[in-house]
C-alpha atoms as a PDB file:
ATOM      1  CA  UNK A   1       0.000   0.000   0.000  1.00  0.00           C
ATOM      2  CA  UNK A   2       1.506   3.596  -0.867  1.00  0.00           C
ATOM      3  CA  UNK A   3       2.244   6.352   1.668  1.00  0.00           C
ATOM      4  CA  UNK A   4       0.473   9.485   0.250  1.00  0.00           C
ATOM      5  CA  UNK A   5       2.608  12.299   1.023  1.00  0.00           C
ATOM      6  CA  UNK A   6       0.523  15.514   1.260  1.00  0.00           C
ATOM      7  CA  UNK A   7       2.296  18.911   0.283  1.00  0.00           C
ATOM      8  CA  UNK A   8      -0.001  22.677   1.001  1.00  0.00           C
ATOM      9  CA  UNK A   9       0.737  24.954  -0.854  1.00  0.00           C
ATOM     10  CA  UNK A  10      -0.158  28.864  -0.647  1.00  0.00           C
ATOM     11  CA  UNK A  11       1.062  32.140  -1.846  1.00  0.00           C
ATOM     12  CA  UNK A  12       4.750  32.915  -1.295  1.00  0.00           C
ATOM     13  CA  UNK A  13       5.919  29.537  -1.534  1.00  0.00           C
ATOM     14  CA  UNK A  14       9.378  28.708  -1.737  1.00  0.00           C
ATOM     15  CA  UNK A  15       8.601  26.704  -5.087  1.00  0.00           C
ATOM     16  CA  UNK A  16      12.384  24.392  -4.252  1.00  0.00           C
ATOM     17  CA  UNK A  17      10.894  24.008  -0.570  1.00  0.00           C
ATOM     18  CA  UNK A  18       8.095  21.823  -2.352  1.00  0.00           C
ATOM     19  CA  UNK A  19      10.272  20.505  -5.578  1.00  0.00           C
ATOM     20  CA  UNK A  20      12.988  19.173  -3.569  1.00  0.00           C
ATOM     21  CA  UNK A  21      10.994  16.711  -0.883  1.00  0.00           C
ATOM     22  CA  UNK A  22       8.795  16.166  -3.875  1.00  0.00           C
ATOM     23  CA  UNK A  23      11.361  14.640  -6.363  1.00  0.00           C
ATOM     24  CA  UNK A  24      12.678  12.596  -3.783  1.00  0.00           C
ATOM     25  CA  UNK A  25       9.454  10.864  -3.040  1.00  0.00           C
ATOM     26  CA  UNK A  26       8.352  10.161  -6.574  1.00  0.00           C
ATOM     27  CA  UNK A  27      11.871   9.317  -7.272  1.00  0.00           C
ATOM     28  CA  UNK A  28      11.985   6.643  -4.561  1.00  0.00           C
ATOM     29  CA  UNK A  29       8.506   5.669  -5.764  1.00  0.00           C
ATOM     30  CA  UNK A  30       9.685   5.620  -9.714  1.00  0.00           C
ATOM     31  CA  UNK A  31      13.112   3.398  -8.756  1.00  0.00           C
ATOM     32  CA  UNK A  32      12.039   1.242  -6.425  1.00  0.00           C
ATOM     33  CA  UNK A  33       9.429   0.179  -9.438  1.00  0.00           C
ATOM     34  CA  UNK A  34       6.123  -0.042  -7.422  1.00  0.00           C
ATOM     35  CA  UNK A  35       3.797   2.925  -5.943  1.00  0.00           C
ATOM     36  CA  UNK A  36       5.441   3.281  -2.592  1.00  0.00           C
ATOM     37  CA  UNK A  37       4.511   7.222  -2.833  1.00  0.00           C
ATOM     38  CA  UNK A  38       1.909   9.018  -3.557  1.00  0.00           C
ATOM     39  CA  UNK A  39       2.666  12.383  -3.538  1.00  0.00           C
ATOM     40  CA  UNK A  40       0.057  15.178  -4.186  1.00  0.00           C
ATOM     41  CA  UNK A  41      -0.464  19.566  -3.479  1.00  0.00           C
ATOM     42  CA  UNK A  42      -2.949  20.881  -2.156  1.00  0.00           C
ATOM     43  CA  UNK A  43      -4.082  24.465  -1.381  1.00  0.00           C
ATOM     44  CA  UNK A  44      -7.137  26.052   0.507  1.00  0.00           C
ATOM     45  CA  UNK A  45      -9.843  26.199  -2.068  1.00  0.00           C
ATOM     46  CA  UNK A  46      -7.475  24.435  -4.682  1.00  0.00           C
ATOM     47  CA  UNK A  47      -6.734  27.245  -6.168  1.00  0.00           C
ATOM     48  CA  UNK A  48      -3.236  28.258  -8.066  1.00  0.00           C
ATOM     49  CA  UNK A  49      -0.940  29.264  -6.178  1.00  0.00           C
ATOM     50  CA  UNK A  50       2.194  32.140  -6.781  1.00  0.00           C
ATOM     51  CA  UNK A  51       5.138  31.190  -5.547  1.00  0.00           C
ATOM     52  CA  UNK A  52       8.080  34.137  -3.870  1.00  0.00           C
ATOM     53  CA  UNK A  53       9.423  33.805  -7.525  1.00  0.00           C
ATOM     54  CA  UNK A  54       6.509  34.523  -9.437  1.00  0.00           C
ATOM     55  CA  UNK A  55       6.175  30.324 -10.291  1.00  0.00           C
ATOM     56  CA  UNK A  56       2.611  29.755 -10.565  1.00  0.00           C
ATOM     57  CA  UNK A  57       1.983  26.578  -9.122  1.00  0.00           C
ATOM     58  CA  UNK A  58      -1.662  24.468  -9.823  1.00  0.00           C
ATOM     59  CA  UNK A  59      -2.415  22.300  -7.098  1.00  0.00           C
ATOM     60  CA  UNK A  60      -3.873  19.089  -7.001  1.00  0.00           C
ATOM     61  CA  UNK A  61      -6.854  18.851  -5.052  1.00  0.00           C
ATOM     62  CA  UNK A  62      -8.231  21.288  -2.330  1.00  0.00           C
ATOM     63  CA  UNK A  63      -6.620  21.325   0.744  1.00  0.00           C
ATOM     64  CA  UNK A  64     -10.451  20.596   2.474  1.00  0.00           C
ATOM     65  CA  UNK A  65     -10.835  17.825   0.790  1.00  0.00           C
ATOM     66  CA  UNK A  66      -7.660  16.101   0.367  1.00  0.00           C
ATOM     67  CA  UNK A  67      -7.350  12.301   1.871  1.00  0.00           C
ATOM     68  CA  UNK A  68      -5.567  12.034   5.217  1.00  0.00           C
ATOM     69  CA  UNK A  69      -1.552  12.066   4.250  1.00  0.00           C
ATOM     70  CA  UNK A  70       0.750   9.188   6.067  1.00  0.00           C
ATOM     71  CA  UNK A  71       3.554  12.380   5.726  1.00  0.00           C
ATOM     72  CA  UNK A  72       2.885  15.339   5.555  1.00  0.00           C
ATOM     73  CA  UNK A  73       5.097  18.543   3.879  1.00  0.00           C
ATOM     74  CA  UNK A  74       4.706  21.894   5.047  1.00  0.00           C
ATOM     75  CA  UNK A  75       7.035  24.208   3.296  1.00  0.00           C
ATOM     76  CA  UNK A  76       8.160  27.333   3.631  1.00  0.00           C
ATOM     77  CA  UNK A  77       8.688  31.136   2.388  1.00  0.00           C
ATOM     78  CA  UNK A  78       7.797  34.293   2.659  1.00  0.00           C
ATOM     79  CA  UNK A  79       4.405  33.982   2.392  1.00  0.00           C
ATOM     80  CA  UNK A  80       4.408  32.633   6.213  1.00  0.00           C
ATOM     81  CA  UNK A  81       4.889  36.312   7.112  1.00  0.00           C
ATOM     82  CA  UNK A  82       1.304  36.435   6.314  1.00  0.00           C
ATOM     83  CA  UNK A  83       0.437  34.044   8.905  1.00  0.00           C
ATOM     84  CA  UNK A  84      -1.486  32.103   6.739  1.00  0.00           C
ATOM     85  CA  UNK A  85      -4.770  31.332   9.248  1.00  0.00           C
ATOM     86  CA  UNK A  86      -7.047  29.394   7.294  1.00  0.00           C
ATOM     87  CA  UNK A  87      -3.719  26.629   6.764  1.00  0.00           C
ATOM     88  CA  UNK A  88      -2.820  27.090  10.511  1.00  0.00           C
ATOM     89  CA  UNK A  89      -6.571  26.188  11.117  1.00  0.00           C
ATOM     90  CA  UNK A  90      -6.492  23.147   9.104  1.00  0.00           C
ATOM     91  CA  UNK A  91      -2.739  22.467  10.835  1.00  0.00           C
ATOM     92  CA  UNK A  92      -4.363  22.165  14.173  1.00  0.00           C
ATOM     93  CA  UNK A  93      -7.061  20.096  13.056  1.00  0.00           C
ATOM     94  CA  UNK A  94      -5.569  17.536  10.795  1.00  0.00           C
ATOM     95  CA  UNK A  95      -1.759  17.512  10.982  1.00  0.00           C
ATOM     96  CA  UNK A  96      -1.127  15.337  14.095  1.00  0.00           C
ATOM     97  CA  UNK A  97      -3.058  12.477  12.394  1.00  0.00           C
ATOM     98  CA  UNK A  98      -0.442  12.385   9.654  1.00  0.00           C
ATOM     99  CA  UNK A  99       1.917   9.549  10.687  1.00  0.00           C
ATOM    100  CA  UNK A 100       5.062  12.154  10.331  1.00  0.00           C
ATOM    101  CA  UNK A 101       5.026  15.966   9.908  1.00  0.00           C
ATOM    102  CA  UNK A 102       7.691  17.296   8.240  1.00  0.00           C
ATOM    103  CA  UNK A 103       8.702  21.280   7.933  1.00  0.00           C
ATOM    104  CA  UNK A 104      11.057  23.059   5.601  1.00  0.00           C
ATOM    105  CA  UNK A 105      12.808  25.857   6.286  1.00  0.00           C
ATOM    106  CA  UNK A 106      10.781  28.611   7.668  1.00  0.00           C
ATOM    107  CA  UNK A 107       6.961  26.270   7.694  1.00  0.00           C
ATOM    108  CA  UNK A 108       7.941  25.004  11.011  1.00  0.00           C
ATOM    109  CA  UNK A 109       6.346  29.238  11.659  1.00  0.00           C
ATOM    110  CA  UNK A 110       3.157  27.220  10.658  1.00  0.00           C
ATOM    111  CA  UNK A 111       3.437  24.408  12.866  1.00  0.00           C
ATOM    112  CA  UNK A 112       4.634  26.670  15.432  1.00  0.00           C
ATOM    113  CA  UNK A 113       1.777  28.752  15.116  1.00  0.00           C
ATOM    114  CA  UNK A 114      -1.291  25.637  14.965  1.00  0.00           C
ATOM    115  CA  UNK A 115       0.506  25.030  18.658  1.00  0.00           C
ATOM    116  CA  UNK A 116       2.142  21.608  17.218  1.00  0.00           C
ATOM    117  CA  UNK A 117       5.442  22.536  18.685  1.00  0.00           C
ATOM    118  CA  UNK A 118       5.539  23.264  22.526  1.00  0.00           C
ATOM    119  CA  UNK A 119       7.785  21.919  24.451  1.00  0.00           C
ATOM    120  CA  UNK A 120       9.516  20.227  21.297  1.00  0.00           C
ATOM    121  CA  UNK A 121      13.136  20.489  19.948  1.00  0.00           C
ATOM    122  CA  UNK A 122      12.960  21.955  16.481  1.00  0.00           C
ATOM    123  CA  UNK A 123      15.268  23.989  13.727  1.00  0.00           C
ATOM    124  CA  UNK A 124      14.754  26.133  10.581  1.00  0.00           C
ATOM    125  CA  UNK A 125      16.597  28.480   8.466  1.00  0.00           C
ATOM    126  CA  UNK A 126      19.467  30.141  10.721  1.00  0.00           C
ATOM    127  CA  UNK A 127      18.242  33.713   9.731  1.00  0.00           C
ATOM    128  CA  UNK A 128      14.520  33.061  11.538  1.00  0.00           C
ATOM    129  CA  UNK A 129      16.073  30.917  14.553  1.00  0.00           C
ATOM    130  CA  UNK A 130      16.073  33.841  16.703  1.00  0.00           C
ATOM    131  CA  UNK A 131      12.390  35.142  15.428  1.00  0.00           C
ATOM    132  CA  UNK A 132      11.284  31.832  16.017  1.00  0.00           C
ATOM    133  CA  UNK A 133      12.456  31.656  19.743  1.00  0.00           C
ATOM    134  CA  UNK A 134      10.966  35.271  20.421  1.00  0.00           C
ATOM    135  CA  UNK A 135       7.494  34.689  18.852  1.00  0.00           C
ATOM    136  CA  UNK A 136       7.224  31.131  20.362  1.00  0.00           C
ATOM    137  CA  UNK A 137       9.155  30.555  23.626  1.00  0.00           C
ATOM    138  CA  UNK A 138       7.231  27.307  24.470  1.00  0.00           C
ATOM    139  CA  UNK A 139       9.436  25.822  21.564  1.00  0.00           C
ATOM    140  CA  UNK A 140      13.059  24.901  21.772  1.00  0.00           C
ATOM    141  CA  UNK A 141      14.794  25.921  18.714  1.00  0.00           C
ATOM    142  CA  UNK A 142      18.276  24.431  18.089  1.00  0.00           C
ATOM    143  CA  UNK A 143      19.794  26.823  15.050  1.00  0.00           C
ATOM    144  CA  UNK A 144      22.716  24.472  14.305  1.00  0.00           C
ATOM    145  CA  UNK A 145      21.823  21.604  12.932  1.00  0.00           C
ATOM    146  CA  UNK A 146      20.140  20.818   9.385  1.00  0.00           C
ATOM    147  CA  UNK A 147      16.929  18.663  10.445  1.00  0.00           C
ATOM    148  CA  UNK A 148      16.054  17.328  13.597  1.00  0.00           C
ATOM    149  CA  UNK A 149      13.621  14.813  14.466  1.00  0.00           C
ATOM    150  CA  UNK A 150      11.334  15.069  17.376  1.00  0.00           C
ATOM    151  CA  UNK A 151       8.726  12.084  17.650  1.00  0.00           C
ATOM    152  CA  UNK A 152       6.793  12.267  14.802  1.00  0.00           C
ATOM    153  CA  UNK A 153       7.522  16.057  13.682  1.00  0.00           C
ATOM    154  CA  UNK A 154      10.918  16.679  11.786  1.00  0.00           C
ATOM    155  CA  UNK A 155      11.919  20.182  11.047  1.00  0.00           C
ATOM    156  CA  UNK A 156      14.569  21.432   8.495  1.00  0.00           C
ATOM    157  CA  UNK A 157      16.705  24.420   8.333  1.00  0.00           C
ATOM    158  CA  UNK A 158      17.129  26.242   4.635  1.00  0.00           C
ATOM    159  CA  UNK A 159      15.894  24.465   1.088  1.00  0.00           C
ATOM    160  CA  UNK A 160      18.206  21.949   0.208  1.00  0.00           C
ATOM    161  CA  UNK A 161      18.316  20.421   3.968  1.00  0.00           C
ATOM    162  CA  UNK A 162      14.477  19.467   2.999  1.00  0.00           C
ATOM    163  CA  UNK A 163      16.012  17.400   0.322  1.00  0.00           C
ATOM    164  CA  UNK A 164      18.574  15.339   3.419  1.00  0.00           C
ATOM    165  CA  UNK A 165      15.815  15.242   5.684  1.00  0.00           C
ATOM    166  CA  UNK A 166      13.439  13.549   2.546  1.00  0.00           C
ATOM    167  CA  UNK A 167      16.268  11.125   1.439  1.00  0.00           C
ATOM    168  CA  UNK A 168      16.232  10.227   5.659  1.00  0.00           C
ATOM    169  CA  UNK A 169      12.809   9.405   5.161  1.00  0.00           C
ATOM    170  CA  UNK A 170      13.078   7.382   2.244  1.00  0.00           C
ATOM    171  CA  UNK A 171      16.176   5.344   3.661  1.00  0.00           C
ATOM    172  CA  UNK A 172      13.906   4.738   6.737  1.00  0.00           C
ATOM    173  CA  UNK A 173      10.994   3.444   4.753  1.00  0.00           C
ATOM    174  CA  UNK A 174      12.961   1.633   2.169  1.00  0.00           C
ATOM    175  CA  UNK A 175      16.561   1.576   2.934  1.00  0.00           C
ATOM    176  CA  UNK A 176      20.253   2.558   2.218  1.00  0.00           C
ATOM    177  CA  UNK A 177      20.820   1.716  -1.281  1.00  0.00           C
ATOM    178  CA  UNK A 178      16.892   3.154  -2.400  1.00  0.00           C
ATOM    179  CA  UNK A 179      18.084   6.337  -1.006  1.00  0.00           C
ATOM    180  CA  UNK A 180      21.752   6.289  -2.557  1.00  0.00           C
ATOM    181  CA  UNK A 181      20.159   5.524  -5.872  1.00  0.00           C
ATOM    182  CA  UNK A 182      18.150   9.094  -5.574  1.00  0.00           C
ATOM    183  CA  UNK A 183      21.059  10.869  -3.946  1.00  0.00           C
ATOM    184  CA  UNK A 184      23.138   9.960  -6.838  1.00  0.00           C
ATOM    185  CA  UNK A 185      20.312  10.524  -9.505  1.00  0.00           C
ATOM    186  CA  UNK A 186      19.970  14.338  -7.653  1.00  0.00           C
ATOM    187  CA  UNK A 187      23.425  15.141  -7.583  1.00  0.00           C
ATOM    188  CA  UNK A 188      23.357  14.901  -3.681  1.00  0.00           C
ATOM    189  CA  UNK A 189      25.214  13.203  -1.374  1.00  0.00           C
ATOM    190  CA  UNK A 190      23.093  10.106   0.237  1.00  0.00           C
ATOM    191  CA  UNK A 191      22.151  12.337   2.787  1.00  0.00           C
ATOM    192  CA  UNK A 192      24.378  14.578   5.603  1.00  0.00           C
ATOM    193  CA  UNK A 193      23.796  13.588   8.992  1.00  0.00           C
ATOM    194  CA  UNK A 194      20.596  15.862  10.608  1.00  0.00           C
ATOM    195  CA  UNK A 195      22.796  17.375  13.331  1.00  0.00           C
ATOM    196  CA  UNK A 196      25.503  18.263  11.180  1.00  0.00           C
ATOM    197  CA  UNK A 197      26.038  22.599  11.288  1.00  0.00           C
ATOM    198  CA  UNK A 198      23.806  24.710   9.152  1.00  0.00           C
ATOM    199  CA  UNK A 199      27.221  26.769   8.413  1.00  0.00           C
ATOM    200  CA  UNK A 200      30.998  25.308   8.509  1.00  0.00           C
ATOM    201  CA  UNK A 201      33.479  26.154  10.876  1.00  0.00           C
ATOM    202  CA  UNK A 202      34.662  29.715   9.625  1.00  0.00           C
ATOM    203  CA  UNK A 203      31.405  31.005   8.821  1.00  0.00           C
ATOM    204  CA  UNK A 204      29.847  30.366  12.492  1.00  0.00           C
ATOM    205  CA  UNK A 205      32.705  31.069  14.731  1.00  0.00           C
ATOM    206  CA  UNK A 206      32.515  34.690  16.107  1.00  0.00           C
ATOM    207  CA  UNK A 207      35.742  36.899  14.629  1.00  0.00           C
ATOM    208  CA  UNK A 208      37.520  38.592  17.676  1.00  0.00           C
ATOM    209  CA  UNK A 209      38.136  41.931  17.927  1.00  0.00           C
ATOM    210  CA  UNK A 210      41.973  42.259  18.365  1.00  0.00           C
ATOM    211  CA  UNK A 211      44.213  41.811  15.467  1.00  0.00           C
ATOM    212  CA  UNK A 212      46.746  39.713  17.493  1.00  0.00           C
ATOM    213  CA  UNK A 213      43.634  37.057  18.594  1.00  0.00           C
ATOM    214  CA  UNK A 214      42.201  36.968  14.770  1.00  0.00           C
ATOM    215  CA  UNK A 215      45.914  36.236  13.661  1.00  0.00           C
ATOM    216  CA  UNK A 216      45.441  32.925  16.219  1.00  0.00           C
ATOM    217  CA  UNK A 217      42.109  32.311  14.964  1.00  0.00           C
ATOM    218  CA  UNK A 218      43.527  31.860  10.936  1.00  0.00           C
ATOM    219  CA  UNK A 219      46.541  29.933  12.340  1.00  0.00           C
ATOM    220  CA  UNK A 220      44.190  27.282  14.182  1.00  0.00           C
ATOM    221  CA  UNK A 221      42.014  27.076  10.783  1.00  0.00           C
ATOM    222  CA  UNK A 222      45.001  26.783   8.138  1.00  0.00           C
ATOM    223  CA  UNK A 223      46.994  24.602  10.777  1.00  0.00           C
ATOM    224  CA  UNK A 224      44.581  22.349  12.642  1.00  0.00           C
ATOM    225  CA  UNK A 225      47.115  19.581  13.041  1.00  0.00           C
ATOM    226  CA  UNK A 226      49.483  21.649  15.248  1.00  0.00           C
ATOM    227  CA  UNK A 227      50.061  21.937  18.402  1.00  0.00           C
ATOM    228  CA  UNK A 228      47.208  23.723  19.617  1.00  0.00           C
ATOM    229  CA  UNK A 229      47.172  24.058  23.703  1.00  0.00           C
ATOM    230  CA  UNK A 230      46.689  27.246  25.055  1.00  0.00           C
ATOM    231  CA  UNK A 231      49.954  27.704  25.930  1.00  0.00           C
ATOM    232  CA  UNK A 232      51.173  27.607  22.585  1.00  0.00           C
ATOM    233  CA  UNK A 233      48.396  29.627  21.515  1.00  0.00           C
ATOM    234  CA  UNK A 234      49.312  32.187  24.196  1.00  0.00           C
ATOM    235  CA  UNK A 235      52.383  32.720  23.406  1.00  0.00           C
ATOM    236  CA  UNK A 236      51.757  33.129  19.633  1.00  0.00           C
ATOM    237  CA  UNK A 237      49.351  35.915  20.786  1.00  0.00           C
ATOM    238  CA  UNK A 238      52.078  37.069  23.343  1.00  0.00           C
ATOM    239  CA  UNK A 239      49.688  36.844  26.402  1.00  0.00           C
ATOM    240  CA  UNK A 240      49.877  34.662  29.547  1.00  0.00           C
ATOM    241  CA  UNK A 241      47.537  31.630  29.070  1.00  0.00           C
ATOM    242  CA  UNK A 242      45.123  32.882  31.716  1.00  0.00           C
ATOM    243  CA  UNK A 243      45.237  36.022  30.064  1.00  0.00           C
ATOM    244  CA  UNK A 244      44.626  34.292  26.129  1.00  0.00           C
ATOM    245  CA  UNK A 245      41.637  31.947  27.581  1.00  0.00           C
ATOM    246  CA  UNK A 246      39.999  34.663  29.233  1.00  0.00           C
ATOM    247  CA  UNK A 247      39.892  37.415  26.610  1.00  0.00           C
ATOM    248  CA  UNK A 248      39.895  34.781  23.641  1.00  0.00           C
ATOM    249  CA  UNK A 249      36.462  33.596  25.316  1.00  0.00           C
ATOM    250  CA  UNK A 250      35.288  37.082  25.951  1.00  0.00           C
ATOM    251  CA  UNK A 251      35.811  37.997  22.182  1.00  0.00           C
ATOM    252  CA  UNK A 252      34.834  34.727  20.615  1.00  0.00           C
ATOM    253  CA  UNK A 253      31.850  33.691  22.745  1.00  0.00           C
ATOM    254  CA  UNK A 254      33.864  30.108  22.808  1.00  0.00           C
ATOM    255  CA  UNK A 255      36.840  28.431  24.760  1.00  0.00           C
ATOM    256  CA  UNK A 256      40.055  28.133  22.775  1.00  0.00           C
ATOM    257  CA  UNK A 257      39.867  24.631  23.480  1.00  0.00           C
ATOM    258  CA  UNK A 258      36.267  24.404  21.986  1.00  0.00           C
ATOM    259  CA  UNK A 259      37.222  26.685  18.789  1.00  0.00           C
ATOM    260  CA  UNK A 260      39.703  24.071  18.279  1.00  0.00           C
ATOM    261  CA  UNK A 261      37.525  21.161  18.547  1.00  0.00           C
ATOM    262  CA  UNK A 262      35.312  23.022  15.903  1.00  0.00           C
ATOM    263  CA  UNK A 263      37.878  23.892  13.549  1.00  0.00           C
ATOM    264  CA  UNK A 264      39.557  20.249  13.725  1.00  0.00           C
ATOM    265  CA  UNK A 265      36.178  18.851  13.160  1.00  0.00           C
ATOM    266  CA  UNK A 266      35.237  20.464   9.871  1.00  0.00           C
ATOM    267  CA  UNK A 267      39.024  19.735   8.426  1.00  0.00           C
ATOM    268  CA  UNK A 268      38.211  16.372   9.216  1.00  0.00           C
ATOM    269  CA  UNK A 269      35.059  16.464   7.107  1.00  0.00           C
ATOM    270  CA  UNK A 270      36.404  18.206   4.369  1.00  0.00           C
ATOM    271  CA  UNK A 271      38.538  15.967   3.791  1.00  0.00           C
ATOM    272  CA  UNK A 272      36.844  12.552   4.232  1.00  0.00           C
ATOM    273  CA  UNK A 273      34.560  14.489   1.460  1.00  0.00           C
ATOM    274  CA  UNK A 274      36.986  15.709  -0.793  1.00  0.00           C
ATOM    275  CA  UNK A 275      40.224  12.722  -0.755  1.00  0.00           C
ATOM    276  CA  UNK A 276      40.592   8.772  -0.994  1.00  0.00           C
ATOM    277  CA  UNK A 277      43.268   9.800   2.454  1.00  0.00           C
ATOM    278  CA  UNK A 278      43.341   7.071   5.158  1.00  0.00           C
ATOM    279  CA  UNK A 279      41.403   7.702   7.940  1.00  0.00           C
ATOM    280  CA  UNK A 280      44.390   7.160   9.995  1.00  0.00           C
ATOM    281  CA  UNK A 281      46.370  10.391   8.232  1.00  0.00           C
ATOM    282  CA  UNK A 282      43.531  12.443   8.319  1.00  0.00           C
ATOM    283  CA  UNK A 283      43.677  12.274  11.919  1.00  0.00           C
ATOM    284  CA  UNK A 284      47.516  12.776  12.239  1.00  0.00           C
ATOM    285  CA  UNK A 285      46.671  15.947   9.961  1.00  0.00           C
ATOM    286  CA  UNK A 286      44.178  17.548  11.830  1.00  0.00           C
ATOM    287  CA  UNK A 287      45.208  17.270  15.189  1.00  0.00           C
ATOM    288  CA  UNK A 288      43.737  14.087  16.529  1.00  0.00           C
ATOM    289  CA  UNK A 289      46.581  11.806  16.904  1.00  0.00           C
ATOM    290  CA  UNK A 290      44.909   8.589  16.811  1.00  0.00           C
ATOM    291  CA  UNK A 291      41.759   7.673  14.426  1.00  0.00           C
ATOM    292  CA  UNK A 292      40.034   6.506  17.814  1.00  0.00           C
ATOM    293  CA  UNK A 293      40.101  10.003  19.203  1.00  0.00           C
ATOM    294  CA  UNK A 294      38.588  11.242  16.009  1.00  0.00           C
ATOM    295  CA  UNK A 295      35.967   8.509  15.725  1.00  0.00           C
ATOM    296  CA  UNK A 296      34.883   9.835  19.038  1.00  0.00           C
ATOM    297  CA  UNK A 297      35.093  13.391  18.245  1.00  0.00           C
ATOM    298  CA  UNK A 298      32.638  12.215  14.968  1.00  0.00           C
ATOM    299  CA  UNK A 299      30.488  10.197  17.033  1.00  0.00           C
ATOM    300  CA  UNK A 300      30.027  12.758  19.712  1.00  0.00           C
ATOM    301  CA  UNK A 301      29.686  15.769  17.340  1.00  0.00           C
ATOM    302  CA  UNK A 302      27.697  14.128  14.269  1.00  0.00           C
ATOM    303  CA  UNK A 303      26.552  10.833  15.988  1.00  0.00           C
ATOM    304  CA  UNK A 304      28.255   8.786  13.200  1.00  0.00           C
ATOM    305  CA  UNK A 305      32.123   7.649  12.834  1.00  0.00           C
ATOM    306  CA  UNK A 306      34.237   9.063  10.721  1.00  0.00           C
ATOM    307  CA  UNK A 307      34.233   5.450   8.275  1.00  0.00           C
ATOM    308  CA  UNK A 308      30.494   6.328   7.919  1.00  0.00           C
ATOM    309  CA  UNK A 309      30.697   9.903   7.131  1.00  0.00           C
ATOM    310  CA  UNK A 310      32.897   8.977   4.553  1.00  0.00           C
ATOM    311  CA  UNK A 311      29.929   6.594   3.059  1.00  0.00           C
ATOM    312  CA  UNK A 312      27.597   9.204   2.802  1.00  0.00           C
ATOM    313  CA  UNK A 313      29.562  11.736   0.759  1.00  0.00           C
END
């Protein structure tokens, strides 16, 4: 029997938000060469719709009178700025009957709004994080990682992390290599891990203020398999090491220690993504030593070892 995966739709779309999940289902449906999916739109009154980009968009079916969904897809866009009542209503009536609710980007606003969220662990786009948290403080919001899952309601930051947290899906309904086969017919990799960070290393970590501590900060990022202590990162800032943790902390909003960790982190994954290097070296070369500290830096930090990383990518 198929799963019919239900997508609303309404003004201000963003048009990829509902592309993206949607190729993935009816791919999975198309390669795994029976009806797994069914995947239809929907929009109050079932009329078209305009997307942010001017992509007119004809649904399938009104939203009233559309079949009850085994997933359902609530996307996002700018046209959740409008609030969007007469979806929110139907949100709060219908959605929690759906076997899995799934947001992209900034729909979880929707969710949010139908009171589907409180007290739950949730993510969207990192620009609307910290709107989120204001307008909803009964809702944990968690801007780092791409999706996260919470019970039966998944949320997703920005539009191509709908397309990892769809391929998760599919690998959970019909496994690994179904999933891999519409990665690889996307262009994507099989899917990043859901807590992996919205942004890499250099984009997220704070800049400091002082020359001398943003001359440390490029030296840790171009040389993560150095000897990075404190005291050797003191001195190359010519402070005392209580002096270097303490104003490095102040200007960074992290421990040296912890920028480290960071920076190590995403070398590691660059280049598990980008070389055939042993996992062994990789580790010598960014600081870890041993590939057993780095498989527990992975596990603790992504919640999969290094080995497997390298099998999604």
């Amino acid at each position: 029997m198929s799963k019919l995966v239900l997508i609303p739709l309404f003004d201000g779309i963003q048009s990829l938000d509902v592309t993206g999940p949607l190729e993935v289902f009816t791919g999975a449906a198309r390669y795994a060469g029976r009806n797994v999916y069914e995947v239809i739109t929907a929009s109050v009154g079932g009329g078209v719709i305009r997307s942010s980009s001017g992509l007119r968009i004809t649904p399938d079916i009104d939203l009233h009178a559309a079949p009850q969904p085994h997933t359902l897809i609530v996307p996002g866009g700018y046209g959740t700025l409008d609030g969007q009542p007469e979806l929110v209503e139907w949100f709060r009536e219908h959605a929690m009957k759906a076997e899995r609710v799934v947001s992209v980007c900034s729909g979880v606003f929707l969710l949010a709004e139908a009171g589907l969220l409180s007290g739950r662990r949730v993510t969207t786009h990192w620009s609307a994080c910290e709107l989120l948290a204001r307008q909803h403080p009964d809702v944990e919001v968690d801007p780092e990682p791409i999706f996260v899952r919470d019970g039966k309601i998944s949320t997703s930051a920005g539009v191509t992390s709908g397309i990892d947290l769809a391929l998760a899906l599919v690998e959970e309904d019909l496994g690994r290599e179904c999933a891999l086969i519409i990665a690889r017919h996307l262009v994507m990799y099989l899917r990043r891990p859901g807590n992996q960070t919205q942004f890499s290393a250099p984009l997220t970590l704070q800049a400091a203020e002082r020359q001398p501590l943003r001359e440390v900060q490029q030296w840790i990022i171009d040389h993560p398999g150095s000897k990075l202590s404190v005291e050797a990162l003191a001195e190359r800032a010519n402070l005392s090491p209580r002096q270097f943790a303490r104003v490095f902390t102040a200007e960074t909003g992290m421990t040296p220690g912890r920028y480290v960790d960071r920076v190590r982190l995403e070398a590691a994954r660059r280049l598990l993504e980008d070389t055939t290097a042993g996992i062994s070296r990789i580790a010598r070369d960014c600081g870890y030593g041993t590939p057993e500290t780095m498989r527990r830096a992975f596990i603790r930090a992504l919640g999969v070892s290094p080995a497997e990383y390298r099998r999604r990518f």
